[in-house]
C-alpha atoms as a PDB file:
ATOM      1  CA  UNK A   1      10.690   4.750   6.123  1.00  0.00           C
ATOM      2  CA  UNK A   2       7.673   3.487   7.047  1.00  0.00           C
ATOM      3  CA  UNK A   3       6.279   1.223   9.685  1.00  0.00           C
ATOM      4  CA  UNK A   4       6.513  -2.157   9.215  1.00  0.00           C
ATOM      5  CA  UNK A   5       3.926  -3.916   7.590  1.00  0.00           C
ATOM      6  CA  UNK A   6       3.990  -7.709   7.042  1.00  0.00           C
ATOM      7  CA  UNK A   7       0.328  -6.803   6.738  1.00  0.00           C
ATOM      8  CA  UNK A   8      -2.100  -8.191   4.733  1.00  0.00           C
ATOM      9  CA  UNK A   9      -2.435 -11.755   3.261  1.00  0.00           C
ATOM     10  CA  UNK A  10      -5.606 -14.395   2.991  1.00  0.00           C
ATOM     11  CA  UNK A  11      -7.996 -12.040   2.010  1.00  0.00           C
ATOM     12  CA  UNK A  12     -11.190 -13.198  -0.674  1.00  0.00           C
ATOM     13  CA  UNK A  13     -11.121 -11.712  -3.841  1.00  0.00           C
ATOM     14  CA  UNK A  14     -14.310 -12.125  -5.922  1.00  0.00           C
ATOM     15  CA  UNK A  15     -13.286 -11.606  -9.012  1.00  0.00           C
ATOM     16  CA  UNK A  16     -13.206  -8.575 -11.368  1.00  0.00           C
ATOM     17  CA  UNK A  17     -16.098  -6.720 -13.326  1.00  0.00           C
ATOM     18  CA  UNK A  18     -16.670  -5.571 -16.906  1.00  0.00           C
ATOM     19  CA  UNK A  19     -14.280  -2.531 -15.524  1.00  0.00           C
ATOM     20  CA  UNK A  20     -11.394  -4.461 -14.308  1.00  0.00           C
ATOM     21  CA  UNK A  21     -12.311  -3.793 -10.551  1.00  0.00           C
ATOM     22  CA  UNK A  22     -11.404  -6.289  -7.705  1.00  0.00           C
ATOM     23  CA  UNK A  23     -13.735  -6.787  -4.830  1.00  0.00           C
ATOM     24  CA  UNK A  24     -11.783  -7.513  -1.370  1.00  0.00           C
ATOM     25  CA  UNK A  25     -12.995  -8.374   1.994  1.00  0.00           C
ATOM     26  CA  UNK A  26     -11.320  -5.764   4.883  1.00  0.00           C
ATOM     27  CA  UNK A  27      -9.610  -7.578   7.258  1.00  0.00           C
ATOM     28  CA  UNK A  28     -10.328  -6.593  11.531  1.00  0.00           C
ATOM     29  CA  UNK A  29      -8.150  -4.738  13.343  1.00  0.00           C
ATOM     30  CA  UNK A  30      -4.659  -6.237  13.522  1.00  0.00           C
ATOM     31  CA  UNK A  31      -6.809 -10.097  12.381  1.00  0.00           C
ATOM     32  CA  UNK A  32      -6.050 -10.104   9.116  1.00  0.00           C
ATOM     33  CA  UNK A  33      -7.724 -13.253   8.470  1.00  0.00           C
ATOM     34  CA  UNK A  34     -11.061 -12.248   9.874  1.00  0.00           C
ATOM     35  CA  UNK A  35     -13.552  -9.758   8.158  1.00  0.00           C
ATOM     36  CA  UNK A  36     -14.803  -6.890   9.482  1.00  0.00           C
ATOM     37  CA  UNK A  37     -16.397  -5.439   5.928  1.00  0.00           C
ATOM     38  CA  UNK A  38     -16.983  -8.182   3.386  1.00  0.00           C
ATOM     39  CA  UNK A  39     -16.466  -6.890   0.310  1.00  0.00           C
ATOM     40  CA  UNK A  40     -15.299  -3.693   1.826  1.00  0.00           C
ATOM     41  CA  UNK A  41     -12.629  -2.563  -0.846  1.00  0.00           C
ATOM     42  CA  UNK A  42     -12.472  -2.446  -4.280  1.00  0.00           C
ATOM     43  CA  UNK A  43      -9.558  -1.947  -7.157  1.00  0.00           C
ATOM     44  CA  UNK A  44      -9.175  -0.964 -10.726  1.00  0.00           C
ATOM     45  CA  UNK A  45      -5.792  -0.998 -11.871  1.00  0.00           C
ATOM     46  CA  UNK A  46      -5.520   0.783 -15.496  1.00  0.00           C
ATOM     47  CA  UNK A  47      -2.334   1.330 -17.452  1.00  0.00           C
ATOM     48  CA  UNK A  48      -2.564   5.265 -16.069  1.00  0.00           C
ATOM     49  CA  UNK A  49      -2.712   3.649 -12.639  1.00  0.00           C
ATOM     50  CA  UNK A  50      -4.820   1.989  -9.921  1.00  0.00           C
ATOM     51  CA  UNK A  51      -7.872   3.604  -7.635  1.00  0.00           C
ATOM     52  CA  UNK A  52      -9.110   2.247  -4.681  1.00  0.00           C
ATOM     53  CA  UNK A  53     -12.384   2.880  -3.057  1.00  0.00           C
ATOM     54  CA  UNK A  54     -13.093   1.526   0.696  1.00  0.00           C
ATOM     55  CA  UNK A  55     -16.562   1.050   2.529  1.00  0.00           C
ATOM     56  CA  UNK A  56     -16.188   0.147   5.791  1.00  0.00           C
ATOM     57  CA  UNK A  57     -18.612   0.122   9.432  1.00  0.00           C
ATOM     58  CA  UNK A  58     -16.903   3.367  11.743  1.00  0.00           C
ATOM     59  CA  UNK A  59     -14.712   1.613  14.493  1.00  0.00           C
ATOM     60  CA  UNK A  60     -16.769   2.619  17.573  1.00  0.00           C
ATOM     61  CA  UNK A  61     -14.602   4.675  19.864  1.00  0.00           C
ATOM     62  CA  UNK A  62     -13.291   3.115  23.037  1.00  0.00           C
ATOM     63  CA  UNK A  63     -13.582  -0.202  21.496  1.00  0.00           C
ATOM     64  CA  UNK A  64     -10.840  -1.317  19.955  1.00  0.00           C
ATOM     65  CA  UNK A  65      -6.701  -0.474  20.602  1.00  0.00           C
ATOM     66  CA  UNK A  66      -5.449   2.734  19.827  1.00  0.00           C
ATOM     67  CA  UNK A  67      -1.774   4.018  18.585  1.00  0.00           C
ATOM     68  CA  UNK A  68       0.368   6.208  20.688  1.00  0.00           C
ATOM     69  CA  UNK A  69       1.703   9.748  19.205  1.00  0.00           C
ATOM     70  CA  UNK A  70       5.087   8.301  19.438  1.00  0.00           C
ATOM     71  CA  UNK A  71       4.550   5.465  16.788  1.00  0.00           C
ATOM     72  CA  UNK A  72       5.709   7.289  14.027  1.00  0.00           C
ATOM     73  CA  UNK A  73       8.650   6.214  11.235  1.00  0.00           C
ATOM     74  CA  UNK A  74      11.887   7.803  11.960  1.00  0.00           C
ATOM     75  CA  UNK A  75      11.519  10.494   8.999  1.00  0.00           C
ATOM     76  CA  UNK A  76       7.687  11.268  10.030  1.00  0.00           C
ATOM     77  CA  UNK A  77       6.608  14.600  11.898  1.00  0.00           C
ATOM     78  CA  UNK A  78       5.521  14.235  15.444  1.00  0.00           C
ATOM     79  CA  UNK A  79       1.872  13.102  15.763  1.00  0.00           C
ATOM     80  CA  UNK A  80      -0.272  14.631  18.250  1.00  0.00           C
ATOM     81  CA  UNK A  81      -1.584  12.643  21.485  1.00  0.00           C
ATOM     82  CA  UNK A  82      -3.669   9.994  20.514  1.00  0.00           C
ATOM     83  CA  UNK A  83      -6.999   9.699  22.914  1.00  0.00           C
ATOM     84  CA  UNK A  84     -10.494   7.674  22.059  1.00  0.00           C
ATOM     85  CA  UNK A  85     -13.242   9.850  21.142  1.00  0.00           C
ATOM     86  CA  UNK A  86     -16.829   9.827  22.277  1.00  0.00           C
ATOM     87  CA  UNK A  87     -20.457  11.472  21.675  1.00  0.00           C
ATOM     88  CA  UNK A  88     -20.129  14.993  20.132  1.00  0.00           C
ATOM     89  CA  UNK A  89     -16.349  14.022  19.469  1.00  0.00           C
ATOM     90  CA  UNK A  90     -15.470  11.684  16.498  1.00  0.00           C
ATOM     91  CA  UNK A  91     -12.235  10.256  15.321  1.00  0.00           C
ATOM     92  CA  UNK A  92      -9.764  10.497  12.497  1.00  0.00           C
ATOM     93  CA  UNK A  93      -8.582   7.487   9.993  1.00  0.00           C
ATOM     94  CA  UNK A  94      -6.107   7.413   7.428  1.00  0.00           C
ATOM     95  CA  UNK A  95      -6.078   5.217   4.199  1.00  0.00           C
ATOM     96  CA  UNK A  96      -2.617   4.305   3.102  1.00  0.00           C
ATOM     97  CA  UNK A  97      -1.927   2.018  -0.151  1.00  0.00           C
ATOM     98  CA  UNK A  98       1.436   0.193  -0.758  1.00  0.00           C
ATOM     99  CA  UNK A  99       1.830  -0.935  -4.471  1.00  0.00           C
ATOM    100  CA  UNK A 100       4.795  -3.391  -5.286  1.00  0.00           C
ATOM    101  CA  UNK A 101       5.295  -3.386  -9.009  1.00  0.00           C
ATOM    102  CA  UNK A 102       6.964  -6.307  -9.256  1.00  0.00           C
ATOM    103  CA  UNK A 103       5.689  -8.780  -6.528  1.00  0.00           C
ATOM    104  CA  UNK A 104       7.337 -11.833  -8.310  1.00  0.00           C
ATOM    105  CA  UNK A 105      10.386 -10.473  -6.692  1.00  0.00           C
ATOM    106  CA  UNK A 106       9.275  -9.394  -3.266  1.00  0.00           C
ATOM    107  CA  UNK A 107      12.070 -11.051  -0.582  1.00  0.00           C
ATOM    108  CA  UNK A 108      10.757 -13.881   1.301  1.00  0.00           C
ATOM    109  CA  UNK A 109       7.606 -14.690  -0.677  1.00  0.00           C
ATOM    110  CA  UNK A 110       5.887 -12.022   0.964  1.00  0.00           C
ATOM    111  CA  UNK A 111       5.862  -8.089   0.150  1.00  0.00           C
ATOM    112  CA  UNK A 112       6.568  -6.121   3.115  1.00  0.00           C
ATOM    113  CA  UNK A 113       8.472  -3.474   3.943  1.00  0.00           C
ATOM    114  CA  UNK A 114      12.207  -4.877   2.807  1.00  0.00           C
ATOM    115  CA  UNK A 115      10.750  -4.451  -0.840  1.00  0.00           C
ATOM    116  CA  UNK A 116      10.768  -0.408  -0.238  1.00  0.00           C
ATOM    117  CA  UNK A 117      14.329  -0.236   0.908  1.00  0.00           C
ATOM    118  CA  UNK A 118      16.297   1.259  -2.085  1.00  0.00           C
ATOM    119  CA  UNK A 119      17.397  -0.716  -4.796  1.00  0.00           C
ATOM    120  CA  UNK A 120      14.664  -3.587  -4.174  1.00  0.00           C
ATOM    121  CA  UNK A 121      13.668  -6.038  -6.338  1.00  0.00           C
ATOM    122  CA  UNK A 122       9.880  -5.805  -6.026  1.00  0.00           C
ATOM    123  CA  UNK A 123      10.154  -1.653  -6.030  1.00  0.00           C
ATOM    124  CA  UNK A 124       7.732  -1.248  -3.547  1.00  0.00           C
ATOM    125  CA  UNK A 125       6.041   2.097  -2.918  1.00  0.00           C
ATOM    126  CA  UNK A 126       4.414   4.203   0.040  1.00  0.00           C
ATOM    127  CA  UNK A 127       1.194   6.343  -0.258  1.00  0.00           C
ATOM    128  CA  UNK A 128      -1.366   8.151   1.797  1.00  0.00           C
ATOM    129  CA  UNK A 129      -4.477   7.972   0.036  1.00  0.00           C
ATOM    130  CA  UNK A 130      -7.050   9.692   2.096  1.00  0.00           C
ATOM    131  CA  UNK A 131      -8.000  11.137   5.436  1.00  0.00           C
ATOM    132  CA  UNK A 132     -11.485  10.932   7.311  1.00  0.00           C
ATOM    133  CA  UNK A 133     -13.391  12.416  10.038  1.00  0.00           C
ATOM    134  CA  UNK A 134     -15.435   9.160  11.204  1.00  0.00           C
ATOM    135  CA  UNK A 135     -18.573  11.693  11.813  1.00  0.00           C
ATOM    136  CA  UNK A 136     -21.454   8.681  10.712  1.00  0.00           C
ATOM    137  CA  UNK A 137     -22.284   4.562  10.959  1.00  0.00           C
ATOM    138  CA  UNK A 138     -20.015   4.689   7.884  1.00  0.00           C
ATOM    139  CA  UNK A 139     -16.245   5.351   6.536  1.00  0.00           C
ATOM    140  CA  UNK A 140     -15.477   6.024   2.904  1.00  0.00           C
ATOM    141  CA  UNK A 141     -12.215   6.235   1.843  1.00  0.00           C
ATOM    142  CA  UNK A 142     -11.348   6.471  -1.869  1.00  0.00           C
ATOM    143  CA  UNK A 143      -8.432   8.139  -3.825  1.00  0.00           C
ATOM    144  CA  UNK A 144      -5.988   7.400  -7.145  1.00  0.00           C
ATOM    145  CA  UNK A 145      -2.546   6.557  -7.486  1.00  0.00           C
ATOM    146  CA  UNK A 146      -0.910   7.764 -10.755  1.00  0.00           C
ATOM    147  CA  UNK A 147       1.589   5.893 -13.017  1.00  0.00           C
ATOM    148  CA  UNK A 148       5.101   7.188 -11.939  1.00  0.00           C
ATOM    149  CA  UNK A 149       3.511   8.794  -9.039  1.00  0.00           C
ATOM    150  CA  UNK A 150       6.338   9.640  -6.141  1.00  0.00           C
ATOM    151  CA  UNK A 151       5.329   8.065  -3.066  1.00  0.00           C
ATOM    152  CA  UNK A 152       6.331   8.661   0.285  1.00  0.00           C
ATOM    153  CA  UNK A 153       9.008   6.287   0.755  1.00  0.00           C
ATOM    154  CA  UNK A 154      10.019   3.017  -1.826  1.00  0.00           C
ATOM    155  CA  UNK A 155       9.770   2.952  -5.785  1.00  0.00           C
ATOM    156  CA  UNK A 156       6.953   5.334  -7.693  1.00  0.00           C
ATOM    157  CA  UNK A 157       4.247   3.191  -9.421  1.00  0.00           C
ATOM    158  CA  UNK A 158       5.624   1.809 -12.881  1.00  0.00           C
ATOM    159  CA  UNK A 159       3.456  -1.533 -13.282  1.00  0.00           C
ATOM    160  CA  UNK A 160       0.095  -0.903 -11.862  1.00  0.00           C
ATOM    161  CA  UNK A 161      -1.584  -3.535 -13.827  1.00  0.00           C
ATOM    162  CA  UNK A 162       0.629  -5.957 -12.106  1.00  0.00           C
ATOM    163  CA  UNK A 163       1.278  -4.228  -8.929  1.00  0.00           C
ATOM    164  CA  UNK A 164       0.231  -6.345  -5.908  1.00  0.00           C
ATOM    165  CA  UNK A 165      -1.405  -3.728  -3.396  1.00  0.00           C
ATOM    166  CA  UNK A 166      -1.785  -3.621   0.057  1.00  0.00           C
ATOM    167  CA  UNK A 167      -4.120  -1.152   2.201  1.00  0.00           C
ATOM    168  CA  UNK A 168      -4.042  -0.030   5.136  1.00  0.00           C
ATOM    169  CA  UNK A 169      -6.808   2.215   7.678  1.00  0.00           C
ATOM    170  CA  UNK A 170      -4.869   3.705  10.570  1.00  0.00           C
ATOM    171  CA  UNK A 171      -6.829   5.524  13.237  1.00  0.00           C
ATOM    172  CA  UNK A 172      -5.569   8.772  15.111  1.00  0.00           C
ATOM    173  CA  UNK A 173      -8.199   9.056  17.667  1.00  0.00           C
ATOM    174  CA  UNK A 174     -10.694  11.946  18.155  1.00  0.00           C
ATOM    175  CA  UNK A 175     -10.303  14.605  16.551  1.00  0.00           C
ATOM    176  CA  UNK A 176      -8.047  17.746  17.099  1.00  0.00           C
ATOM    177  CA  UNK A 177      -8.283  21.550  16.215  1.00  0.00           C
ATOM    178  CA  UNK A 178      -6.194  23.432  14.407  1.00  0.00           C
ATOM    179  CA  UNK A 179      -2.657  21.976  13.198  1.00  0.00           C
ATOM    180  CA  UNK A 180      -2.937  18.864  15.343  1.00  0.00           C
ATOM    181  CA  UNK A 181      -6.139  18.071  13.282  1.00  0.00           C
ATOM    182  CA  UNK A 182      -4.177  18.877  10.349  1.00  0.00           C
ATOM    183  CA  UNK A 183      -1.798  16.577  11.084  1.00  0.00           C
ATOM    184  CA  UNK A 184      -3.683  13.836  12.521  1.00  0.00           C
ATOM    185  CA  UNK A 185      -5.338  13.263   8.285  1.00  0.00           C
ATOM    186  CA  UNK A 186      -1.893  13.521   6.709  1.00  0.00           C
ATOM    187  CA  UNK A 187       0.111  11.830   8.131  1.00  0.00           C
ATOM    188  CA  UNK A 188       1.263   8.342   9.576  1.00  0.00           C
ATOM    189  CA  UNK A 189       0.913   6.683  12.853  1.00  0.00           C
ATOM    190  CA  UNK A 190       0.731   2.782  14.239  1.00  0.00           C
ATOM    191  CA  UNK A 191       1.667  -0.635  13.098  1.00  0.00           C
ATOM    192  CA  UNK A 192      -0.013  -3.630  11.300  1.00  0.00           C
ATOM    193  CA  UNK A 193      -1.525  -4.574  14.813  1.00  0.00           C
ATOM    194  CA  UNK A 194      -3.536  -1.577  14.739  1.00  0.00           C
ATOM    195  CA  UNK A 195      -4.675  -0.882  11.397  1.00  0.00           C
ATOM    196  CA  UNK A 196      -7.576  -2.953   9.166  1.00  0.00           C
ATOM    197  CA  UNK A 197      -5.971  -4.099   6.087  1.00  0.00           C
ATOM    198  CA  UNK A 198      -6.802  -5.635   2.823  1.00  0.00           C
ATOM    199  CA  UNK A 199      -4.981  -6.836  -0.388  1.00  0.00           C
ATOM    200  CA  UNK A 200      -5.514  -7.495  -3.945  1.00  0.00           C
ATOM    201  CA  UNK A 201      -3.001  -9.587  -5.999  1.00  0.00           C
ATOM    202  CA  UNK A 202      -3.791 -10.676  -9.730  1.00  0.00           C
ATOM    203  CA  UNK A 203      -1.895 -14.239  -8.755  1.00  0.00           C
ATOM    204  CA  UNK A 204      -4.884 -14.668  -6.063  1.00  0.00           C
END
């Protein structure tokens, strides 16, 4: 399963375009209600399924908080040590998407990670989206999730023109050779606390 994520709520939506896309602000680092890239992600949900595209200002190493190796889900593969990077050395960043097809039902009036346990209401799905060297002044993260798509843990995607969706950036730190690197762009690491999140809902 994965990490908990009570994660993203409050965010502006501006309203969709003759495509169907969503504009969302992306929330700071673990401050969900404060923007660190207005207007930083965008959605298109379609009948074949919902695409994402985020724009967001590279974190600056050493300047924000950083995951440890260890803060993995239970069914993950062991993440390499996590250390800031600097100069010649950049960092990695993961985009993760959690689509809950049917958010009416999500437990608490909130969609979080009880509506991927088995058998939930809201059938909630897991996905890894992208991975990113931040290398420039700028991240990019963009990617496609497919109707009846499997995901990583929860429900596969059965409603994604009604799907509330959730996003998530985690950062791995700099950047490692070999299988570590590997590892460090697919796969998961962290907490809500130390990601930058954003949300679209078509009730907002």
């Amino acid at each position: 399963m994965i990490v908990a994520i009570g994660v993203v709520g409050g965010f502006v939506v501006s309203g969709g375009d003759d495509q169907g896309w969503q504009t969302v602000d992306i929330g700071e680092q673990g401050q969900f209600e404060s923007a660190m890239a207005e207007g930083g992600a965008r959605f298109q949900r379609r009948p074949d399924g919902i695409t994402v595209e985020v724009t967001m200002p590279t974190p600056e190493p050493g300047t924000y908080e950083y995951p440890t190796g260890d803060m993995v889900p239970p069914s993950a593969a062991p993440h390499p040590a996590i250390s800031p990077g600097a100069g010649e050395a950049p960092e990695a960043f993961t985009l993760w998407l959690f689509a809950f097809n049917d958010p009416s039902q999500c437990t608490d009036g909130q969609c979080d990670t009880d509506d991927f346990a088995p058998g939930a209401a809201a059938r909630g799905g897991v996905y890894q989206v992208d991975g990113r060297v931040g290398d420039g002044d700028e991240l990019r993260f963009g990617g496609n999730i497919r109707l009846g798509q499997q995901p990583i843990d929860g429900a596969p995607l059965d409603h994604p023109e009604r799907a509330e969706v959730h996003i998530a950036i985690a950062p791995h730190g700099r950047v490692l050779p070999g299988e570590d690197g590997w590892r460090q762009l697919n796969g998961p690491v962290g907490n809500p606390t130390l990601w930058w999140g954003a949300s679209s809902s078509l009730q907002q």
